[in-house]
Protein backbone atom coordinates (compact mmCIF):
# COMPACT_ATOMS: atom_id res chain seq x y z
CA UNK A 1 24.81 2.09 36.42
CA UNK A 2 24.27 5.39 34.84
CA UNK A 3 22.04 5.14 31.60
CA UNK A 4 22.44 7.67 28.71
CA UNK A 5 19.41 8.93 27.32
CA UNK A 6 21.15 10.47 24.63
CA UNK A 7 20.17 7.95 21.90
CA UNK A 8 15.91 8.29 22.93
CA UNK A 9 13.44 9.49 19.93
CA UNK A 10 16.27 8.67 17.68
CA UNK A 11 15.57 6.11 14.44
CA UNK A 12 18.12 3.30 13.60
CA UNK A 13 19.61 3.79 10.26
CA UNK A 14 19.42 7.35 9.43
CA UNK A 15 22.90 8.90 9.43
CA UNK A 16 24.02 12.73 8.79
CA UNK A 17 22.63 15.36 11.02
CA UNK A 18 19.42 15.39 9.16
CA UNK A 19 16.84 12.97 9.98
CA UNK A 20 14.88 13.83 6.77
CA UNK A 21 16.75 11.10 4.49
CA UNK A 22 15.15 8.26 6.47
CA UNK A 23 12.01 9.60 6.74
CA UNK A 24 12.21 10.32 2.67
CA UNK A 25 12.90 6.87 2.37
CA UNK A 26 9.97 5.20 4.48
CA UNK A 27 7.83 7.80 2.44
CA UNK A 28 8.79 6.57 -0.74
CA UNK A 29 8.11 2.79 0.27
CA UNK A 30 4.69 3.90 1.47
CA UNK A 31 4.17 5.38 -1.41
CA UNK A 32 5.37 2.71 -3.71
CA UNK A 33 2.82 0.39 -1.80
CA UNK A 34 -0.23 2.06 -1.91
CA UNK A 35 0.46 2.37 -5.69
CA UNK A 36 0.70 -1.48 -5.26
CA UNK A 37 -2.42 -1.60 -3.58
CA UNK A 38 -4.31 0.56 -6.13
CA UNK A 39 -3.54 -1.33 -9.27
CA UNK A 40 -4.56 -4.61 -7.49
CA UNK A 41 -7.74 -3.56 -5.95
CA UNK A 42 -8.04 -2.09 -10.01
CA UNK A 43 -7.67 -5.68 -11.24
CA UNK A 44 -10.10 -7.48 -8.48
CA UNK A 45 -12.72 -4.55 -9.77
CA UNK A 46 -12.22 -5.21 -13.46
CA UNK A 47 -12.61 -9.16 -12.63
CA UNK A 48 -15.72 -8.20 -10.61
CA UNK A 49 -17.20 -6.49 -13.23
CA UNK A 50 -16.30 -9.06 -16.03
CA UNK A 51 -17.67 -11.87 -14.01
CA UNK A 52 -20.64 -9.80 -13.12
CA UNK A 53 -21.13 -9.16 -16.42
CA UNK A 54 -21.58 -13.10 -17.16
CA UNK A 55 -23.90 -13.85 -14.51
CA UNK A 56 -26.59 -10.75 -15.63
CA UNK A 57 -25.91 -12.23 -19.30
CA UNK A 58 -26.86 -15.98 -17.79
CA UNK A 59 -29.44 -14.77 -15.88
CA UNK A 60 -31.26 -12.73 -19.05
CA UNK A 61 -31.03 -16.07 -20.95
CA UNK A 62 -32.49 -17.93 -18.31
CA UNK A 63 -35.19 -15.54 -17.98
CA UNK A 64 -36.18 -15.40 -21.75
């Protein structure tokens, strides 16, 4: 029951003798999910703000 240890360290799915395509790849879907990421947490901001916006302007007419 000899086991190969040819196949350790190596990633499923790359192919050629370059491992720099897969890695390229993974990059690019990081990438493409932090940019994701940044327009929503843009959107929850701008809602913040509007909404905060609202409740000072409530508040002022509350005070007065």
């Amino acid at each position: 029951m000899a086991q190969s240890l040819s196949g350790i360290g190596g990633q499923p799915g790359t192919t050629g003798s370059s491992g720099d395509s897969g890695s390229d790849g993974a990059v690019d879907a990081m990438e493409a999910s932090f940019d994701r990421a940044i327009a929503k947490a843009a959107q929850v901001t701008e809602k913040r703000m509007e909404g905060g916006s609202a409740l000072d302007a409530a508040r002022t007419r509350l005070s007065n």
